[in-house]
Protein backbone atom coordinates (compact mmCIF):
# COMPACT_ATOMS: atom_id res chain seq x y z
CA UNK A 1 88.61 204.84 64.27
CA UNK A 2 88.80 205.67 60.58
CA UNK A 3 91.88 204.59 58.58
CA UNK A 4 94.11 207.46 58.05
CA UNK A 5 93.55 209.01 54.58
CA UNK A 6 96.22 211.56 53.19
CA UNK A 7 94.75 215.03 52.49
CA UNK A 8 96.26 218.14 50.86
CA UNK A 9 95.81 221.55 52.51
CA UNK A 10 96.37 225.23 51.09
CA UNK A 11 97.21 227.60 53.88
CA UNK A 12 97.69 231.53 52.93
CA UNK A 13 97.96 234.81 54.08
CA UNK A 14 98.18 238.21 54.17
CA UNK A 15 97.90 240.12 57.17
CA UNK A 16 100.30 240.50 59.48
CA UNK A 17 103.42 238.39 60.19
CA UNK A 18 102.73 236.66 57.11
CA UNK A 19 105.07 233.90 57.81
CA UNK A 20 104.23 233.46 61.37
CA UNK A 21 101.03 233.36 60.40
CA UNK A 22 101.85 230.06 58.38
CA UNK A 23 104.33 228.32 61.14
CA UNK A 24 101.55 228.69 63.37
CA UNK A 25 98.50 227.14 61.58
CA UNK A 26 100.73 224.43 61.07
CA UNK A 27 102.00 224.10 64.44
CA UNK A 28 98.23 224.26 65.33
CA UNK A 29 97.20 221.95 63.40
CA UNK A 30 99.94 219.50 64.10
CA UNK A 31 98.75 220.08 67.90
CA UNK A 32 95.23 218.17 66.72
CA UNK A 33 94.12 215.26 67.13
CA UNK A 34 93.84 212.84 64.01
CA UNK A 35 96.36 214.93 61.83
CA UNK A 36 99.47 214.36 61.13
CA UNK A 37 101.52 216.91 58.59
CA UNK A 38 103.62 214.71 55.95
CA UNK A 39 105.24 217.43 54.36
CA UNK A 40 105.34 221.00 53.31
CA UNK A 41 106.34 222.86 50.70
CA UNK A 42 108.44 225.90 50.16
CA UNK A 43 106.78 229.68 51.32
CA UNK A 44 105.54 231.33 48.05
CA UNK A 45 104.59 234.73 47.63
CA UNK A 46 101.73 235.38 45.03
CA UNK A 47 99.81 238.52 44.20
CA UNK A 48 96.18 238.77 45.44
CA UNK A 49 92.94 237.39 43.07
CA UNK A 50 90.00 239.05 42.86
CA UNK A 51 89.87 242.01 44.70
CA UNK A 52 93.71 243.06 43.91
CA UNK A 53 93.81 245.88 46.33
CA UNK A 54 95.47 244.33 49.28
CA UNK A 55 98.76 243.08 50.42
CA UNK A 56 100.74 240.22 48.42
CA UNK A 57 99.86 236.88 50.07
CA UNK A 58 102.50 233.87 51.21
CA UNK A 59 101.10 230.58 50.66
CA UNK A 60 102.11 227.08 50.95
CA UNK A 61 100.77 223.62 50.51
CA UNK A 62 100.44 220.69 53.69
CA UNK A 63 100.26 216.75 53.31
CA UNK A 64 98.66 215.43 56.21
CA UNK A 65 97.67 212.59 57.35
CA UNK A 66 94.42 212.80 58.87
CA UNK A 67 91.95 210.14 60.64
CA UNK A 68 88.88 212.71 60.54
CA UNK A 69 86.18 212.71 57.96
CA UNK A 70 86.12 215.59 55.65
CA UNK A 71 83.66 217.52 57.47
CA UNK A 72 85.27 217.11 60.55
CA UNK A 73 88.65 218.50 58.96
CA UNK A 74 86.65 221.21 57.62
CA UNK A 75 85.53 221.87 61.46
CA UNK A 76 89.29 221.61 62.32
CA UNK A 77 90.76 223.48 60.13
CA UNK A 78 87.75 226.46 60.45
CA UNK A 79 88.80 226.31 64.16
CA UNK A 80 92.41 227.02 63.32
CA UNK A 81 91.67 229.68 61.41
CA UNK A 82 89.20 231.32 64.25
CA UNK A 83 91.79 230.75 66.68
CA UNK A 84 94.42 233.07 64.30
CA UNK A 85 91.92 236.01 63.69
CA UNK A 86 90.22 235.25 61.10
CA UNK A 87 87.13 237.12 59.95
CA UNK A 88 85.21 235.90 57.09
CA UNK A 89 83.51 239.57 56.00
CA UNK A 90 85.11 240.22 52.36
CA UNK A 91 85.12 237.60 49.67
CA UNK A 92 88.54 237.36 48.22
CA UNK A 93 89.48 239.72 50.96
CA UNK A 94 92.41 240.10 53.30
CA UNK A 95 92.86 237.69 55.88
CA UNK A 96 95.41 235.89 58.92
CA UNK A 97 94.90 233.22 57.99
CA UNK A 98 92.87 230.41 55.33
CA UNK A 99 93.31 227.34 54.97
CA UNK A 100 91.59 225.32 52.59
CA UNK A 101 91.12 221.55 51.97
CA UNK A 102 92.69 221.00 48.25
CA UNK A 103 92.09 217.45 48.12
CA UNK A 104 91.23 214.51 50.49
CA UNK A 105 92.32 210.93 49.34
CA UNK A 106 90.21 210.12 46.21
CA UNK A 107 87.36 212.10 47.43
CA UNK A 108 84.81 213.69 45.58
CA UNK A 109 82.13 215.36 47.57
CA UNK A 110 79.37 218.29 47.12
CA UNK A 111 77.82 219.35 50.64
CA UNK A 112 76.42 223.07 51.16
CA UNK A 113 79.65 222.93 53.37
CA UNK A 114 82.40 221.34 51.25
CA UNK A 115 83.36 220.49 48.14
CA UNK A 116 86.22 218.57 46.90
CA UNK A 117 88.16 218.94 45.19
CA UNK A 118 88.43 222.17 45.92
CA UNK A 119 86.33 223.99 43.21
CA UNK A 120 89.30 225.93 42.42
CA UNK A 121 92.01 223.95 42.47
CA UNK A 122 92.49 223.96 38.72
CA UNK A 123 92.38 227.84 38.33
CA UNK A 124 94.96 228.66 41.15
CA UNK A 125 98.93 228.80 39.99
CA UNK A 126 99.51 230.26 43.66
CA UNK A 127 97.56 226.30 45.12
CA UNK A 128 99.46 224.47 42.01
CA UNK A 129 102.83 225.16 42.31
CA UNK A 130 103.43 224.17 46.14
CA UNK A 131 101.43 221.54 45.06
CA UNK A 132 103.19 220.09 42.34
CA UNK A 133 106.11 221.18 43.93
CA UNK A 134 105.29 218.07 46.80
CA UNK A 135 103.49 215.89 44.07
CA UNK A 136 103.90 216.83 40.24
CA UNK A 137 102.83 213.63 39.41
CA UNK A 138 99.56 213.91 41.75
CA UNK A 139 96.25 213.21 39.89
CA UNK A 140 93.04 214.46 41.35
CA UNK A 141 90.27 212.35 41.31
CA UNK A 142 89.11 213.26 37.77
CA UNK A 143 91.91 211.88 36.26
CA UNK A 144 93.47 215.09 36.03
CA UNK A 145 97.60 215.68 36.92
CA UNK A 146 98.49 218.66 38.88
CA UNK A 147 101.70 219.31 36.37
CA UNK A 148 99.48 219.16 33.58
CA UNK A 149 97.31 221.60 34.99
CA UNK A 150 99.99 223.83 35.98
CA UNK A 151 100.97 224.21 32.91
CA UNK A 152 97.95 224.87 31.02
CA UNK A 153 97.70 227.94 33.00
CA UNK A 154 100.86 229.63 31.80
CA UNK A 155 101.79 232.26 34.29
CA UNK A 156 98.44 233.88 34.97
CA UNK A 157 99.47 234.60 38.33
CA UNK A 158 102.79 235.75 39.84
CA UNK A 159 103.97 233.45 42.10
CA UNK A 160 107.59 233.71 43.57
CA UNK A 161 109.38 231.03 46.01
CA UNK A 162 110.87 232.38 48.99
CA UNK A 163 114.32 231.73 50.08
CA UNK A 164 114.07 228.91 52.97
């Protein structure tokens, strides 16, 4: 059995019962073996990248605590996903349900399958607010601190909390 490392996971959506979409990929993924959520942040809603014709998405950041590798998280969480509808036909389209791997422990890691930290991570107010919201003081494996990188972006992206 692997020792447990502490990963951080971006979960989003923005189809549907947004929020129920949310409480259950985490109650899914709670159900698995291996993971363990920490903490969570607050529900924000944040307008859509890329292709900006769709509905608003709510998003929100996991800790866990997971014993699997990052490929097998990646299988995990993929699984969650599938389980909630979701359909993988539009980049940057609408969707149930995504949840991404942000970081994992001091990882860094380039597969055809994964990459960490997430390529994006540093371009993404609506992954870096819930984020620093949980760790402010978080550094990714670069060196880098998530409120530093927060605010370098300004507010390039709407992102509103929800009440809880």
């Amino acid at each position: 059995m692997r020792t447990p490392a502490r990963a951080f996971l971006g979960l989003g959506s923005n189809l549907g019962d947004r929020q129920a979409m949310l409480r259950q990929a985490a109650a899914r993924l709670r159900a698995l073996p291996g993971i363990r959520i920490l903490r969570a942040s607050s529900v924000y809603e944040t307008e859509p990248l890329g292709l900006t014709d769709q509905p608003w998405f709510l998003n929100q950041v996991l800790e866990v605590e997971t014993a699997l590798d990052p490929h097998h998280l990646l299988t995990a969480v993929q699984e969650v996903e599938a389980s909630l509808g979701r359909r993988r036909e539009v980049r940057w389209g609408p969707r149930t349900i995504d949840i991404d791997i942000l970081l994992y422990a001091d990882v860094t890691l380039r597969s055809p399958r994964l990459v960490l930290p997430h390529p994006a991570l540093a371009h993404r107010r609506f992954v870096l607010v819930p984020l620093a919201e949980l760790h402010p003081l978080l550094r990714l494996p670069d060196g880098r601190c998530v409120r530093d990188l927060l605010e370098a972006l300004g507010d390039a992206q709407v992102v509103r909390r929800l009440p809880a």
